[in-house]
Protein backbone atom coordinates (compact mmCIF):
# COMPACT_ATOMS: atom_id res chain seq x y z
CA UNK A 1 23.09 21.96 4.38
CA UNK A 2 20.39 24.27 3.03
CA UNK A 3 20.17 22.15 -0.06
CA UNK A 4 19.13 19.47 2.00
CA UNK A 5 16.65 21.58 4.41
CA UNK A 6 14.99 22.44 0.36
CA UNK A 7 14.39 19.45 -0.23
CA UNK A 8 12.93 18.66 2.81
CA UNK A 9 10.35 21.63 2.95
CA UNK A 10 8.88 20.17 -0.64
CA UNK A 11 6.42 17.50 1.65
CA UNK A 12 4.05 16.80 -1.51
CA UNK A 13 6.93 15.84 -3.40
CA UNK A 14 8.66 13.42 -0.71
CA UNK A 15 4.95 11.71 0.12
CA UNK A 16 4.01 10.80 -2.91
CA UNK A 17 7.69 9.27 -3.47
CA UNK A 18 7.39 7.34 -0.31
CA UNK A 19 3.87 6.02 -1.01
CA UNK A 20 4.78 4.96 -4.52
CA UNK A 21 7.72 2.98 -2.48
CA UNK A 22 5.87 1.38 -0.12
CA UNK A 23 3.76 0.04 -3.01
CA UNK A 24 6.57 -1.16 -4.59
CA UNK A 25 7.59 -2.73 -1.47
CA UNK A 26 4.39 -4.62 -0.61
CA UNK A 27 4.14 -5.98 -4.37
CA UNK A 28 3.96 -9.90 -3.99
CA UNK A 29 7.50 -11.17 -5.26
CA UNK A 30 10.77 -13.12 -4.07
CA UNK A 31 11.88 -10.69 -1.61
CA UNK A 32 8.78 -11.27 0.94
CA UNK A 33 9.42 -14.81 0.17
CA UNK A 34 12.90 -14.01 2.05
CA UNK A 35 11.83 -12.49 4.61
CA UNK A 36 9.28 -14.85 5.58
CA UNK A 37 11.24 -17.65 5.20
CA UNK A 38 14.00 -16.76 7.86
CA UNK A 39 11.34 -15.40 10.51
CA UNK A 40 9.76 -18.41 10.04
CA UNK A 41 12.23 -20.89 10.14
CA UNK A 42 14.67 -18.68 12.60
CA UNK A 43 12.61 -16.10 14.24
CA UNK A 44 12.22 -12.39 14.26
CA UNK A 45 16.09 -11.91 14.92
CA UNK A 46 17.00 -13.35 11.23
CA UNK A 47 13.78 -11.95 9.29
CA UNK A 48 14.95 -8.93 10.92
CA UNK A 49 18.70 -9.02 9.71
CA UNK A 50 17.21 -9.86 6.16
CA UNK A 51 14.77 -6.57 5.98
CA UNK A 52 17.50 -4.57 7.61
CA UNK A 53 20.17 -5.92 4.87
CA UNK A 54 17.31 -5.82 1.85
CA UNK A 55 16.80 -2.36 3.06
CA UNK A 56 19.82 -1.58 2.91
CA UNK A 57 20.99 -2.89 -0.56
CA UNK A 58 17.75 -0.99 -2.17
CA UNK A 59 18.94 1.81 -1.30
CA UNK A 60 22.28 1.49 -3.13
CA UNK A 61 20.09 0.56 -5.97
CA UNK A 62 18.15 3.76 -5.72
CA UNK A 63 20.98 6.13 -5.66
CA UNK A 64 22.89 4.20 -8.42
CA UNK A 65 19.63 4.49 -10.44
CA UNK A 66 18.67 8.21 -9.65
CA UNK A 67 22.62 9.27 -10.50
CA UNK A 68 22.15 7.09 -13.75
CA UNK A 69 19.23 8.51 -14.69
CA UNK A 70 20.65 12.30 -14.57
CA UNK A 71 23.10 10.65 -17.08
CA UNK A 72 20.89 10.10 -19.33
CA UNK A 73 19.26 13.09 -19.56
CA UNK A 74 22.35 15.49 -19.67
CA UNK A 75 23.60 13.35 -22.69
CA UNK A 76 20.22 12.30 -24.60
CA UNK A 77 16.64 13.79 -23.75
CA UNK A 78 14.77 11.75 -26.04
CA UNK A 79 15.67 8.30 -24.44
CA UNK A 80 14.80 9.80 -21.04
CA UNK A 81 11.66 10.71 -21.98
CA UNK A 82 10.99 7.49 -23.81
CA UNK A 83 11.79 5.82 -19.81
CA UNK A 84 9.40 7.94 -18.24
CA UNK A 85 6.46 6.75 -20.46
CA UNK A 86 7.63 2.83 -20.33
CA UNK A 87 8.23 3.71 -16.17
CA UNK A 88 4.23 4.80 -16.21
CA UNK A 89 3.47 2.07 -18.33
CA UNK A 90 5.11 -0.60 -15.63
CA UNK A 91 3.88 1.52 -12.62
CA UNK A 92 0.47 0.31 -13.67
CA UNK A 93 1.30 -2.54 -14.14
CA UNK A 94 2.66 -3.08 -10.63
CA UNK A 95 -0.56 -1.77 -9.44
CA UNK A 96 -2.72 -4.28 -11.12
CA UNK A 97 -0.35 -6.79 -9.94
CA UNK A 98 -1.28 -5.54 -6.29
CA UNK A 99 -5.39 -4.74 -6.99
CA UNK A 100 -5.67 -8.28 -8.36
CA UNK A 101 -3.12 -10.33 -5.99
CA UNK A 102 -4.88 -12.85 -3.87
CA UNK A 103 -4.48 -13.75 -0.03
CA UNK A 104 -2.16 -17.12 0.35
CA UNK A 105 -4.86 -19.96 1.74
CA UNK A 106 -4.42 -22.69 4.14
CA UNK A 107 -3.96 -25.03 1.33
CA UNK A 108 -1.07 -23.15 -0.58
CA UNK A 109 1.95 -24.17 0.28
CA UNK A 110 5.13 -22.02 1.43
CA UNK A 111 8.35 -23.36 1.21
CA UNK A 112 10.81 -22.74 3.85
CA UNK A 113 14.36 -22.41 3.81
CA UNK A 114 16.51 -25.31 4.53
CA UNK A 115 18.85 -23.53 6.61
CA UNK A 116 18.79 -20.03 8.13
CA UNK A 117 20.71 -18.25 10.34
CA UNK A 118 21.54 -14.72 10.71
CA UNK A 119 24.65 -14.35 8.08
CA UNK A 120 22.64 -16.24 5.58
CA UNK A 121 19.35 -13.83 6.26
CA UNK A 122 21.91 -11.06 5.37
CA UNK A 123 23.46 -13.32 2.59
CA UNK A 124 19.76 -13.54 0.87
CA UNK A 125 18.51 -9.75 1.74
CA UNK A 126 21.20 -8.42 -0.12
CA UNK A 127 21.16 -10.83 -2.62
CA UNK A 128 17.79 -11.11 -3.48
CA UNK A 129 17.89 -7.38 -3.64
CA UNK A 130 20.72 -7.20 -5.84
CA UNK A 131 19.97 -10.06 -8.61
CA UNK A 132 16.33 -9.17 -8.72
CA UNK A 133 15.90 -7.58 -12.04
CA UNK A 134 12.27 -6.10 -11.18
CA UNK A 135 14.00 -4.30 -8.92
CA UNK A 136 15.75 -2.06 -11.50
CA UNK A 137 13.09 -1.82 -13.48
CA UNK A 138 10.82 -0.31 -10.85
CA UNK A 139 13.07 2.64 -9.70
CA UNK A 140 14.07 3.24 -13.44
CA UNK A 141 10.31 3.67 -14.06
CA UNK A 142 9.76 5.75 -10.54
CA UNK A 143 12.78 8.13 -10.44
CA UNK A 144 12.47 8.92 -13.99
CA UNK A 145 9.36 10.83 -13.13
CA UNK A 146 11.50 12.77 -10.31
CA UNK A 147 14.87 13.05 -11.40
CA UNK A 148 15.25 16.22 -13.40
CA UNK A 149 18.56 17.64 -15.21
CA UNK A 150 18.63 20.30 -12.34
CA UNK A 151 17.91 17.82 -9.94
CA UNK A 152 20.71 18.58 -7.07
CA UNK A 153 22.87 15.58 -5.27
CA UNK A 154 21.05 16.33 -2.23
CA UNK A 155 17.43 15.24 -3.53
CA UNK A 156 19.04 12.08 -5.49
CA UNK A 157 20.85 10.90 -1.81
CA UNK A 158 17.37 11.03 -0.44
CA UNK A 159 15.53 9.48 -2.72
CA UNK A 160 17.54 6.48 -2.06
CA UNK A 161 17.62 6.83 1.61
CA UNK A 162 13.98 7.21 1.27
CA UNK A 163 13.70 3.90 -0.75
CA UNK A 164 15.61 2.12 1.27
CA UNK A 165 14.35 3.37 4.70
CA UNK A 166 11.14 2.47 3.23
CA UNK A 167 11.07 -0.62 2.10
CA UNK A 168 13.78 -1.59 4.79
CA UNK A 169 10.60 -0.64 7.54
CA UNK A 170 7.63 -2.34 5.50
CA UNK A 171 9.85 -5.95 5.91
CA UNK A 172 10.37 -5.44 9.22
CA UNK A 173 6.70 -4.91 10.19
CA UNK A 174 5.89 -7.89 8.12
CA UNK A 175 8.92 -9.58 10.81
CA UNK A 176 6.64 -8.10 13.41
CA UNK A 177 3.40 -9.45 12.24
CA UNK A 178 4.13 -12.69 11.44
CA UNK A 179 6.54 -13.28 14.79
CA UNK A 180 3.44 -12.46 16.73
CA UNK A 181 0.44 -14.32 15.12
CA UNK A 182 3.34 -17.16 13.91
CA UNK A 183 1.38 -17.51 10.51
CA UNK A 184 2.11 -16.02 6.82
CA UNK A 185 -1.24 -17.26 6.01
CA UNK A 186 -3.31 -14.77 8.34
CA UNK A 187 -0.95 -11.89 7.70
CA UNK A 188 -1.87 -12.46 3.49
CA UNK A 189 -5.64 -12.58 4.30
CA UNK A 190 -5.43 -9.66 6.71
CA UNK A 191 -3.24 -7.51 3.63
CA UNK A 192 -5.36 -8.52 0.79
CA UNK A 193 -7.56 -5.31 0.57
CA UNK A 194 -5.19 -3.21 1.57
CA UNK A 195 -3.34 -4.48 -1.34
CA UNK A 196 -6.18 -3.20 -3.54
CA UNK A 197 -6.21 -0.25 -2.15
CA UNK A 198 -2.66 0.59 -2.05
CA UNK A 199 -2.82 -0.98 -6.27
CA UNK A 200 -6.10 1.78 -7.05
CA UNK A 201 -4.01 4.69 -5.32
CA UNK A 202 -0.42 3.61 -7.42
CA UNK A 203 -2.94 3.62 -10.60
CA UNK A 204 -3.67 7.25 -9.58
CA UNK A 205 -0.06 8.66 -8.76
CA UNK A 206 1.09 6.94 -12.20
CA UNK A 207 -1.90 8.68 -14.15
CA UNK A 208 -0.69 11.21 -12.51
CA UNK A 209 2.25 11.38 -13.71
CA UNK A 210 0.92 10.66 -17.10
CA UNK A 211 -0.62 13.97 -17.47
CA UNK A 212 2.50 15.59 -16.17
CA UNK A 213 3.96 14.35 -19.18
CA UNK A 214 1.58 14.97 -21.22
CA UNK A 215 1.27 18.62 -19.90
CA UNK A 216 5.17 18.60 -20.91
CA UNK A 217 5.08 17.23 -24.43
């Protein structure tokens, strides 16, 4: 229990790995694709069930990805630290992806599912989250900046609970939004600069972590 009330004192620590999830979260891909899909085709109840189930299957990635990575460091240091400066590498990456994503017009087109109901929202939350490769790539590249040898069980539980509390509550505001102004296309145009903004600050955190590295080396 006091292992856990540690980790929670270190606030710093547990912000900047919630805001570097969130980014990761709202980066354009097939998993808001899901999620908008069944709210729009079903309603809030079934985008719900597929945030709720994405959620919930990121954060089994997470901690299967944070216990991996203290794997690889007790067994070979120089491949771990060879991750950390390919996970910078794709953090910025991801934030240029968001800084120069644009807002979804009237003309583009959005195709919906052909069927939805609430098992199938579940079905596709878990397996988009599952059988998206990006996925493993981006908490490989996150946790290997926070995952150290000492690193306890405690602080590797919540970083996945933290990932997949996360990302589980980003989907289901983007449920909320779009079940109460009934369009994708305003929600887009009304995210597009936050988008930027959210890209510039990820650009920061992984420089950031950059000169950590550096610092280390």
């Amino acid at each position: 229990m006091n292992e856990f009330l540690l980790v929670g004192l270190d606030l710093g620590f547990w912000a900047t790995v919630s805001m570097a999830c969130l980014f990761g979260a709202m980066s354009p891909g097939p998993s808001l694709a899901v999620v908008v899909n069944h709210t729009l085709a079903r309603g809030s109840t079934a985008g719900s069930c597929a945030a709720i189930s994405h959620g919930l299957a990121i954060a089994v990635y997470a901690a299967i990805t944070t216990f991996g990575l203290s794997v690889v460091i007790s067994n070979n240091q120089q491949i771990f630290d060879a991750i950390q400066v390919v996970g910078c590498v794709f953090l910025l990456v991801l934030a240029y992806r968001l800084w120069s994503s644009s807002p979804i017009t009237q003309e583009a087109e959005l195709p919906l599912t052909a069927a939805s109901s609430n098992i199938l929202a579940i079905r596709d939350g878990l397996a988009i989250a599952f059988f998206n490769p990006k996925i493993l790539l981006f908490f490989t590249a996150l946790f290997s900046q926070f995952v150290r040898l000492e690193s306890s069980a405690g602080e590797k539980i919540y970083l996945a609970l933290i990932a997949g509390g996360v990302d589980m509550l980003w989907y289901l505001f983007v449920v909320a939004i779009i079940s109460r102004s009934g369009s994708i296309y305003r929600f887009h145009n009304a995210s597009g600069w936050l988008n930027k903004c959210f890209g510039l600050i990820l650009a920061f955190i992984a420089v950031g972590f950059i000169v950590e590295i550096a610092q280390a080396w």
